[in-house]
C-alpha atoms as a PDB file:
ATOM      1  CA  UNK A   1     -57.408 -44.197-179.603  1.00  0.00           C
ATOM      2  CA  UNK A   2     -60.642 -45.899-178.806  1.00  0.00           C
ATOM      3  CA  UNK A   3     -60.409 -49.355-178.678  1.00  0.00           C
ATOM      4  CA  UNK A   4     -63.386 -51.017-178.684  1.00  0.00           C
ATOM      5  CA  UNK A   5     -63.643 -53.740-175.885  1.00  0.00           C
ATOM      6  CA  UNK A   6     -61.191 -55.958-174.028  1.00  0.00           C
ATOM      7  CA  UNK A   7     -58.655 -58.006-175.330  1.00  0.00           C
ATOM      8  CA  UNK A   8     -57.811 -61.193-172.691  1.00  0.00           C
ATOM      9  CA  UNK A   9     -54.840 -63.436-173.647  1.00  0.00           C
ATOM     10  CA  UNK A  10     -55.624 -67.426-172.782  1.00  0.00           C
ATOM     11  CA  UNK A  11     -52.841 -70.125-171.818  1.00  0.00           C
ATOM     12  CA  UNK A  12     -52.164 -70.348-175.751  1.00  0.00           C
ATOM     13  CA  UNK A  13     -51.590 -66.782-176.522  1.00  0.00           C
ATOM     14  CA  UNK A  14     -49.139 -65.581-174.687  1.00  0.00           C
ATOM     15  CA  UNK A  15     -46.321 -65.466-176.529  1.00  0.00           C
ATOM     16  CA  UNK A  16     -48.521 -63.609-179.234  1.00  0.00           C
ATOM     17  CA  UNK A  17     -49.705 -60.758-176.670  1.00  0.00           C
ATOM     18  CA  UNK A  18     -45.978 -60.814-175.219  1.00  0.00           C
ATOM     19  CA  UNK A  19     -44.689 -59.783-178.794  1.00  0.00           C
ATOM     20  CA  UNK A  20     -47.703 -57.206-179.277  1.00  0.00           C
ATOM     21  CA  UNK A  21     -46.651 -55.253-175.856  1.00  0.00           C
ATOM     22  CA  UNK A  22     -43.036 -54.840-177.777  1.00  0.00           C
ATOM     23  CA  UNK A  23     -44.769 -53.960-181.172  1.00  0.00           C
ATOM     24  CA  UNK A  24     -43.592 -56.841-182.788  1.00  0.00           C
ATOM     25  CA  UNK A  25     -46.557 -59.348-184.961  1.00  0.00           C
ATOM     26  CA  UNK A  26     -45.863 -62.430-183.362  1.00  0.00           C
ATOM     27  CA  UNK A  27     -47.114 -65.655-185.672  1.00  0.00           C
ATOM     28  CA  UNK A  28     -46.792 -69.648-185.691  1.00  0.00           C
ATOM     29  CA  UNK A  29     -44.127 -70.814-187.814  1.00  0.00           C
ATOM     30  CA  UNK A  30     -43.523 -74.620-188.703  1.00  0.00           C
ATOM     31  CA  UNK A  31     -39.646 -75.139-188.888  1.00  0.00           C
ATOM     32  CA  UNK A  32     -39.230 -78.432-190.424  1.00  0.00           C
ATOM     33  CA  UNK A  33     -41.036 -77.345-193.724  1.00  0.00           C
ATOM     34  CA  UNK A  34     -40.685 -73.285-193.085  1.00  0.00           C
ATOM     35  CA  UNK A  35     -44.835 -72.350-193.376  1.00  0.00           C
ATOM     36  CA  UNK A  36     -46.126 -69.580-191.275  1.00  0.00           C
ATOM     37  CA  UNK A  37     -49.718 -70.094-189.818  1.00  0.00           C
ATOM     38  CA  UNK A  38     -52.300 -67.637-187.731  1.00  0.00           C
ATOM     39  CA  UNK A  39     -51.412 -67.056-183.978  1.00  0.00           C
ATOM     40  CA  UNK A  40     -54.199 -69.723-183.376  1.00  0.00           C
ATOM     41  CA  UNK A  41     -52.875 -72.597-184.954  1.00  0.00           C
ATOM     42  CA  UNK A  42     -51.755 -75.738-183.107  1.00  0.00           C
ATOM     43  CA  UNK A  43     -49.696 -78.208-185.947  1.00  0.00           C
ATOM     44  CA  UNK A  44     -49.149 -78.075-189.443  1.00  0.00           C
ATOM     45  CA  UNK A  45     -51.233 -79.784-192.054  1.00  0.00           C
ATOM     46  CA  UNK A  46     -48.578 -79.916-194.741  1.00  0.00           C
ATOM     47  CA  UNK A  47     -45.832 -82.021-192.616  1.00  0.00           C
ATOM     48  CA  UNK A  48     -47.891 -82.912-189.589  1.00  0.00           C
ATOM     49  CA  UNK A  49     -45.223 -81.473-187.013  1.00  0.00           C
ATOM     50  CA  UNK A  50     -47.359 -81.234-184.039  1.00  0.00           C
ATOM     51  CA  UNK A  51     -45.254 -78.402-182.591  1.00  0.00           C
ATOM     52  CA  UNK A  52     -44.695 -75.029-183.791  1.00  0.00           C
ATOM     53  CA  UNK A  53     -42.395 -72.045-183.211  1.00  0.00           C
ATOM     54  CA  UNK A  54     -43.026 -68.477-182.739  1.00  0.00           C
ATOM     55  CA  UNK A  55     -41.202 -66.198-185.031  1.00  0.00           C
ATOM     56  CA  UNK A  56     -41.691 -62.273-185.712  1.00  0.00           C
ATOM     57  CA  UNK A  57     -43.594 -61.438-188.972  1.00  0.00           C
ATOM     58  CA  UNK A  58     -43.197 -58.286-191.083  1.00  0.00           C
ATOM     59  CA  UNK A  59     -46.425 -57.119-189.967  1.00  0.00           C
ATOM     60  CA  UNK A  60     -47.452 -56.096-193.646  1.00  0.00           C
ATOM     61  CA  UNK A  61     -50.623 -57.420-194.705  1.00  0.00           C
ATOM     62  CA  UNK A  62     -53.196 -56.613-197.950  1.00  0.00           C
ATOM     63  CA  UNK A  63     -57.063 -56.237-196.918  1.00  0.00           C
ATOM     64  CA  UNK A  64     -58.889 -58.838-198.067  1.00  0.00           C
ATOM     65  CA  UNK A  65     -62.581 -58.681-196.611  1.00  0.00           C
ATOM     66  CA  UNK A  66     -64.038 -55.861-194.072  1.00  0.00           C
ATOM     67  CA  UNK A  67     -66.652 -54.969-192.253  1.00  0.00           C
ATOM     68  CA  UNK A  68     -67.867 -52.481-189.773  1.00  0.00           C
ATOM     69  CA  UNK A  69     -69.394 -54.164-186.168  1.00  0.00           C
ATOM     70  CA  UNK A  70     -71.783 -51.797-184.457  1.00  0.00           C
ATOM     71  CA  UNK A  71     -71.677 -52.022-180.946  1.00  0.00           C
ATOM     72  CA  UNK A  72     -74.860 -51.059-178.945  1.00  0.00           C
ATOM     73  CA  UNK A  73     -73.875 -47.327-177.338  1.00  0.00           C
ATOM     74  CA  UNK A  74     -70.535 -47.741-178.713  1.00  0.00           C
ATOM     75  CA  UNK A  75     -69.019 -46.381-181.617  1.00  0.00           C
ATOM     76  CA  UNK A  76     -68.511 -48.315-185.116  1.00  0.00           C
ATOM     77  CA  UNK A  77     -65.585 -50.997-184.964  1.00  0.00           C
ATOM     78  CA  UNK A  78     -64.323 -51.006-188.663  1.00  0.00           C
ATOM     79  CA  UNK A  79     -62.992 -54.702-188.535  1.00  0.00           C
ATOM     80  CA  UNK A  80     -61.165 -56.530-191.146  1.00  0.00           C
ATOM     81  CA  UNK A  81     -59.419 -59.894-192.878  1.00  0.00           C
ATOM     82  CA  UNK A  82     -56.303 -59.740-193.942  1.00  0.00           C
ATOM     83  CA  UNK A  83     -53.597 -61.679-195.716  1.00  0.00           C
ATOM     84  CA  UNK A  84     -50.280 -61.144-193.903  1.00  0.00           C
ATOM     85  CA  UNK A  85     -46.756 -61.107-196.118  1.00  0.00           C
ATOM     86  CA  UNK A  86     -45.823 -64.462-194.905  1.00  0.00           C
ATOM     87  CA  UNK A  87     -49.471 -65.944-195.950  1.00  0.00           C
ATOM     88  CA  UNK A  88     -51.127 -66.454-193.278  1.00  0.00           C
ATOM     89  CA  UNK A  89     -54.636 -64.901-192.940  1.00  0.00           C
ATOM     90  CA  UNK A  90     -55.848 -62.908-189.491  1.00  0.00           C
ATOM     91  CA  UNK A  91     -58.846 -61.028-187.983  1.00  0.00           C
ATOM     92  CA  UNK A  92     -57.800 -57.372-186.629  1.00  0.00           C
ATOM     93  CA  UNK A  93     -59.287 -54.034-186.798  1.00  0.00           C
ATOM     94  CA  UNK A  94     -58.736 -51.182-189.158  1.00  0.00           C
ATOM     95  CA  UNK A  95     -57.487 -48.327-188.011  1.00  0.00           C
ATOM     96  CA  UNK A  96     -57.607 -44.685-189.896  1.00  0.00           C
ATOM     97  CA  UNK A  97     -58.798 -46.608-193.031  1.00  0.00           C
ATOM     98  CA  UNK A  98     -61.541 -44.189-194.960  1.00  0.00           C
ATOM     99  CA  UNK A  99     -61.621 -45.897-198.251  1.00  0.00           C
ATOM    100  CA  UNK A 100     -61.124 -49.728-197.413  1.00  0.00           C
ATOM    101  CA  UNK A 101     -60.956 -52.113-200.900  1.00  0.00           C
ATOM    102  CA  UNK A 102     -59.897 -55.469-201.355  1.00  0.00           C
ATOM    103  CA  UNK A 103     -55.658 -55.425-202.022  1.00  0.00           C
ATOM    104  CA  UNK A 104     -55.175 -52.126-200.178  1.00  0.00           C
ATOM    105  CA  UNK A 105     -51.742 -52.227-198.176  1.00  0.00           C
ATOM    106  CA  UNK A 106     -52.005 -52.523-194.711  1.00  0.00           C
ATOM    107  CA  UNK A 107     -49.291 -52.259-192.183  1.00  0.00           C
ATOM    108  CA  UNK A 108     -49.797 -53.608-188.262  1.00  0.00           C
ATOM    109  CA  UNK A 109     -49.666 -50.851-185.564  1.00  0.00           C
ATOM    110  CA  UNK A 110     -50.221 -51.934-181.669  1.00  0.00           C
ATOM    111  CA  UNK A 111     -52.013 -50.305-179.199  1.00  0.00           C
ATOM    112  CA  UNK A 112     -51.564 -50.645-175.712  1.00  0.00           C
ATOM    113  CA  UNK A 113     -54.763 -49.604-173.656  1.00  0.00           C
ATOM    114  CA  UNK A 114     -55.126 -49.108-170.233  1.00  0.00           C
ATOM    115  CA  UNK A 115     -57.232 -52.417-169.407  1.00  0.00           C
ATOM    116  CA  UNK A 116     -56.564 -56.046-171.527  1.00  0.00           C
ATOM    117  CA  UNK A 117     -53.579 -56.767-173.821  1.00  0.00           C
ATOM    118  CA  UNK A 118     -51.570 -54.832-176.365  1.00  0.00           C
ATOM    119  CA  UNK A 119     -52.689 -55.926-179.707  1.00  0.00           C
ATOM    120  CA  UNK A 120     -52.578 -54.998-183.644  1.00  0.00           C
ATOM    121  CA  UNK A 121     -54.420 -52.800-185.272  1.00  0.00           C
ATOM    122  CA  UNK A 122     -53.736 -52.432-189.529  1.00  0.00           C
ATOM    123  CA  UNK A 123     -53.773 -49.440-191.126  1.00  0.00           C
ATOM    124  CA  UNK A 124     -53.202 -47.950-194.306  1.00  0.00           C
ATOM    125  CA  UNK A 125     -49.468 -48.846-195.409  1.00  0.00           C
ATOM    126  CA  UNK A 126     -48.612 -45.674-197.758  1.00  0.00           C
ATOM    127  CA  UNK A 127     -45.395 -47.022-198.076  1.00  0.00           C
ATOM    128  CA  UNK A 128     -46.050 -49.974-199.883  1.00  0.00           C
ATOM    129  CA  UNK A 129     -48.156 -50.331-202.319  1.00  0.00           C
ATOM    130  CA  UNK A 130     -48.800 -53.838-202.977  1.00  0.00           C
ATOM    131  CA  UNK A 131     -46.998 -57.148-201.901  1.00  0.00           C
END
């Protein structure tokens, strides 16, 4: 698959890029009052816990906004917004999606390229059709 530039992990990511390289959706999760947040997050605004776990999501996921990047002399990155199944909202790219519309299904796949991190990619869920 072409993946279309490099993904770098930072000091805050790691467990998130850990989880991708064993194909598992790594998220924040805020124990005392159970809400999931983005990879990014850093405390909860409900509770005001300062700290928060990591915990495996589902990795299913309904599109939600898209739009397709194009790189100069590279090819079209189809990239997308999407709700995940525990609520939080992410970034990723679509992969294999022809006929992207808000609600469609999406399921997270990882790649693992040669150079940067594994990360998710969401494509088409035919499994499920709706959350």
């Amino acid at each position: 698959m072409n993946v279309h530039g490099v993904v770098r992990r930072d000091a805050r990511s790691g467990p998130f890029f850990d989880g991708a390289a064993r194909d598992r959706l790594m998220l924040r999760r805020c124990a005392p009052c159970d809400r999931w947040y983005a990879p990014d997050a850093g405390g909860c605004p409900e509770c005001g816990a300062e700290e928060l776990d990591w915990a495996e999501a589902s990795g299913r996921a309904v599109l939600m906004s898209w739009a397709v990047a194009h790189p100069r002399g590279g090819d079209p990155a189809p990239l997308a917004l999407v709700e995940l199944a525990e609520g939080p909202w992410m970034y990723g790219r679509l992969h294999g999606v022809t006929a992207p519309r808000e609600g469609l299904p999406l399921r997270a796949r990882f790649v693992h390229p040669d150079e940067g991190e594994s990360h998710p990619v969401f494509e088409e869920d035919r499994e499920d059709r709706g959350l």
